[in-house]
C-alpha atoms as a PDB file:
ATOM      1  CA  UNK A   1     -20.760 -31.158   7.757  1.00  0.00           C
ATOM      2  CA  UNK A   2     -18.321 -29.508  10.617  1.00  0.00           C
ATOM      3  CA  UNK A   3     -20.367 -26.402  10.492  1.00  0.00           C
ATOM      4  CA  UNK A   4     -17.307 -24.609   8.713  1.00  0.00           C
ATOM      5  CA  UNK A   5     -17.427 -22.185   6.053  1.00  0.00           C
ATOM      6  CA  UNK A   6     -15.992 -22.881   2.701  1.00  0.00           C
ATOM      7  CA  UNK A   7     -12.871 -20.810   2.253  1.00  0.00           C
ATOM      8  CA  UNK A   8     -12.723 -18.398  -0.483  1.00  0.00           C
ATOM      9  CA  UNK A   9     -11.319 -19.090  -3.774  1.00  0.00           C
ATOM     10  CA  UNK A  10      -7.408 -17.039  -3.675  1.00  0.00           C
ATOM     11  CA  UNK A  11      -7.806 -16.506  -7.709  1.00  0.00           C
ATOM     12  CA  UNK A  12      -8.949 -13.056  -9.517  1.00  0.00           C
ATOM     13  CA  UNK A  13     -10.067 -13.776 -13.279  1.00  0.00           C
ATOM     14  CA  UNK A  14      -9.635  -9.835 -14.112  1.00  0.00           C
ATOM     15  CA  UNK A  15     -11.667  -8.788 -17.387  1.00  0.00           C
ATOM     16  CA  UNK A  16     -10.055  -8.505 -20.113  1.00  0.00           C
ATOM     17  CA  UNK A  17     -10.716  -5.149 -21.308  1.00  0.00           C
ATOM     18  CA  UNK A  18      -8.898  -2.560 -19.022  1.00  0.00           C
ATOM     19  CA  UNK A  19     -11.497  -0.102 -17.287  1.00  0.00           C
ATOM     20  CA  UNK A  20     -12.026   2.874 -19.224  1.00  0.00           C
ATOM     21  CA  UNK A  21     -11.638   6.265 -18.091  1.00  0.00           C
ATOM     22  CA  UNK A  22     -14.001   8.785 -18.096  1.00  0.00           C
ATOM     23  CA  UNK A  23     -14.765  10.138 -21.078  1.00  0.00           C
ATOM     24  CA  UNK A  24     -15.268   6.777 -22.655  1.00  0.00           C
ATOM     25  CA  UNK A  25     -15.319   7.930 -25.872  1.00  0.00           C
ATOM     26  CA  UNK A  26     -11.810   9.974 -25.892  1.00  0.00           C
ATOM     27  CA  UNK A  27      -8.517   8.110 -26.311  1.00  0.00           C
ATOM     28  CA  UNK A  28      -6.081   7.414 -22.806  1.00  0.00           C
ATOM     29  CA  UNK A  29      -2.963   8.558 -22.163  1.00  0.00           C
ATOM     30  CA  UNK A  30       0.242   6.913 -22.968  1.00  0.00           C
ATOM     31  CA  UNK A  31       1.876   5.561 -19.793  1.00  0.00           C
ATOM     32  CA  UNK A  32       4.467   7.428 -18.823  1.00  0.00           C
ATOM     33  CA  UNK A  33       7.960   7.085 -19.869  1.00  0.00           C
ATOM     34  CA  UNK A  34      11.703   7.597 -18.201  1.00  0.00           C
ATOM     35  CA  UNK A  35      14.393   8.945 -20.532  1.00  0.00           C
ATOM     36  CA  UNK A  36      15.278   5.315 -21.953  1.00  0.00           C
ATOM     37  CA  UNK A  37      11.429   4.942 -23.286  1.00  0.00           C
ATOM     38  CA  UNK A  38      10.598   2.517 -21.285  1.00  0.00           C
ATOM     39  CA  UNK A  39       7.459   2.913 -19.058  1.00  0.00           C
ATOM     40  CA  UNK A  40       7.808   4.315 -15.677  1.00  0.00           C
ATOM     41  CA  UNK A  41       8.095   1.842 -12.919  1.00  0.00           C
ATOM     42  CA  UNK A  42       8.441  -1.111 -15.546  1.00  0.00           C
ATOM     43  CA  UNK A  43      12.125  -0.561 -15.316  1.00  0.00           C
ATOM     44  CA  UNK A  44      15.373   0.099 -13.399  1.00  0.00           C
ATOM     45  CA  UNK A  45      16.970   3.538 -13.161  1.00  0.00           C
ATOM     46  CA  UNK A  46      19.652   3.504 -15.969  1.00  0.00           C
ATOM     47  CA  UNK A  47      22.133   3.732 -12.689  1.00  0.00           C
ATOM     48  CA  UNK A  48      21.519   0.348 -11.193  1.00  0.00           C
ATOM     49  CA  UNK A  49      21.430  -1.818 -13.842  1.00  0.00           C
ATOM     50  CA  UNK A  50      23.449  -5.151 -13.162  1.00  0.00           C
ATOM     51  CA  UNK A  51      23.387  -3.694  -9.244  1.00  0.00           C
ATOM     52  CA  UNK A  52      22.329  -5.515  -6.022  1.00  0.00           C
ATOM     53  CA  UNK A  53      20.915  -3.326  -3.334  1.00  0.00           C
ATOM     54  CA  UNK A  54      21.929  -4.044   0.198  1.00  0.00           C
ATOM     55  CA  UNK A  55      19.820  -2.791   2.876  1.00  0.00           C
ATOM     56  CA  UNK A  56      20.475  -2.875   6.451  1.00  0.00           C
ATOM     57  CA  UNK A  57      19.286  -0.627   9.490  1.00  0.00           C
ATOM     58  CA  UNK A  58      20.705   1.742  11.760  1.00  0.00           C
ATOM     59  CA  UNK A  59      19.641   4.185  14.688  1.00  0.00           C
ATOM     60  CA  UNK A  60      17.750   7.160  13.355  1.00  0.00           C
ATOM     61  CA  UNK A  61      20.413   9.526  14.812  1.00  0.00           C
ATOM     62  CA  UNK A  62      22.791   7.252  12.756  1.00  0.00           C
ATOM     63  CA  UNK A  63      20.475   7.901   9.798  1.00  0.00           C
ATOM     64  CA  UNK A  64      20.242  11.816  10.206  1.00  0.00           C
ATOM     65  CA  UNK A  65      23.759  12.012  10.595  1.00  0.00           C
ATOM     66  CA  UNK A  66      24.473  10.425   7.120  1.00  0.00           C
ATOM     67  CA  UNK A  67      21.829  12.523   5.987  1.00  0.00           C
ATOM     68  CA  UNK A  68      24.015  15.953   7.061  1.00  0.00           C
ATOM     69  CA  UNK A  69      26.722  14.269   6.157  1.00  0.00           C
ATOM     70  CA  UNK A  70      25.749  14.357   2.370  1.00  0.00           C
ATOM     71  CA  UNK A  71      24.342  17.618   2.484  1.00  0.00           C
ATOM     72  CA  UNK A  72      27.565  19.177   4.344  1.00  0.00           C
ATOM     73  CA  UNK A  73      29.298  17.219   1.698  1.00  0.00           C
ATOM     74  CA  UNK A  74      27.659  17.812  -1.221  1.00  0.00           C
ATOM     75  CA  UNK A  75      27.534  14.343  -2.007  1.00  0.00           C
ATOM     76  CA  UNK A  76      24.839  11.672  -2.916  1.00  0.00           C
ATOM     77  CA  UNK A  77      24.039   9.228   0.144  1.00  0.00           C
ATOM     78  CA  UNK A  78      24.968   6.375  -2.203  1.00  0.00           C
ATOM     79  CA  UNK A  79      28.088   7.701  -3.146  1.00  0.00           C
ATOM     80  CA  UNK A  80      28.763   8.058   0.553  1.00  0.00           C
ATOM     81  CA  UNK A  81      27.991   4.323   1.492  1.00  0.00           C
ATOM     82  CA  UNK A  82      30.030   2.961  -1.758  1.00  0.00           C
ATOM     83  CA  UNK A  83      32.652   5.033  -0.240  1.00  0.00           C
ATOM     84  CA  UNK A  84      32.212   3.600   3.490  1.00  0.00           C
ATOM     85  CA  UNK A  85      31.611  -0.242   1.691  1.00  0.00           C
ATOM     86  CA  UNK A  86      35.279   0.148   0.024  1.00  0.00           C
ATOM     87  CA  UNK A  87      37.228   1.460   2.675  1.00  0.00           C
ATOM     88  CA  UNK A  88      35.440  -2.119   4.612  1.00  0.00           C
ATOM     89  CA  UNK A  89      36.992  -3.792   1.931  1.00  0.00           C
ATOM     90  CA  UNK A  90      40.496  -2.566   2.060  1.00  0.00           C
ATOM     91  CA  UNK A  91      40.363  -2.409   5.455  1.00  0.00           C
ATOM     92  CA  UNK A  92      39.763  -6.602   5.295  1.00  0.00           C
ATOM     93  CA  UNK A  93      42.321  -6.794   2.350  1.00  0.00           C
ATOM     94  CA  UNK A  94      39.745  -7.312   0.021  1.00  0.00           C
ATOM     95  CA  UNK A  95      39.958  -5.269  -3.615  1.00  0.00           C
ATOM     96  CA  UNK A  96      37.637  -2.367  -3.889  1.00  0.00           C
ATOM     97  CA  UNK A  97      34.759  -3.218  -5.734  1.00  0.00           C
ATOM     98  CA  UNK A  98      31.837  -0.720  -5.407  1.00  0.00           C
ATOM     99  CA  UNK A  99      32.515   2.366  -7.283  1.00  0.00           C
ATOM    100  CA  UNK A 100      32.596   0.043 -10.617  1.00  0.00           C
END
């Protein structure tokens, strides 16, 4: 031998039986659910279903400002940026797509 260790194995085999809560001999929860029944975090918000998100990164003054901006506004920060993305578009001669 090299003298070198064996590397772990990367696998998990989990049991399976969940862990059980406390009081082992009550029933648990239900999961939480959103208003569509599904369980939370399981699914997408209702609002970005057949979406792409797009993420880029700006300065954090750049990122405050926007943040005033929809609060002077009264608007949503995505309703802002859809606003900002279609005005790109027309501006380029493109049609405006993201407030579909």
């Amino acid at each position: 031998m090299s003298g070198t260790k064996q590397r772990p194995r990367m696998s998990f085999n989990a049991p399976s039986d969940p862990p059980r809560p406390i009081g082992a001999g009550e029933t648990p929860e239900a999961p939480a659910s959103t208003s569509g029944g599904e369980v939370a975090g399981a699914s997408r918000q209702r609002s970005r279903i057949g979406k792409r998100a797009i993420t880029f990164y700006v300065s954090p003054e750049a990122f405050r400002q926007v943040g005033i901006l929809s609060v002077q506004t009264d608007r949503t920060v995505q309703d802002l940026m859809q606003e900002a993305l279609d005005q790109l578009f027309q501006q380029h001669g493109l049609h405006r797509l993201a407030r579909e």
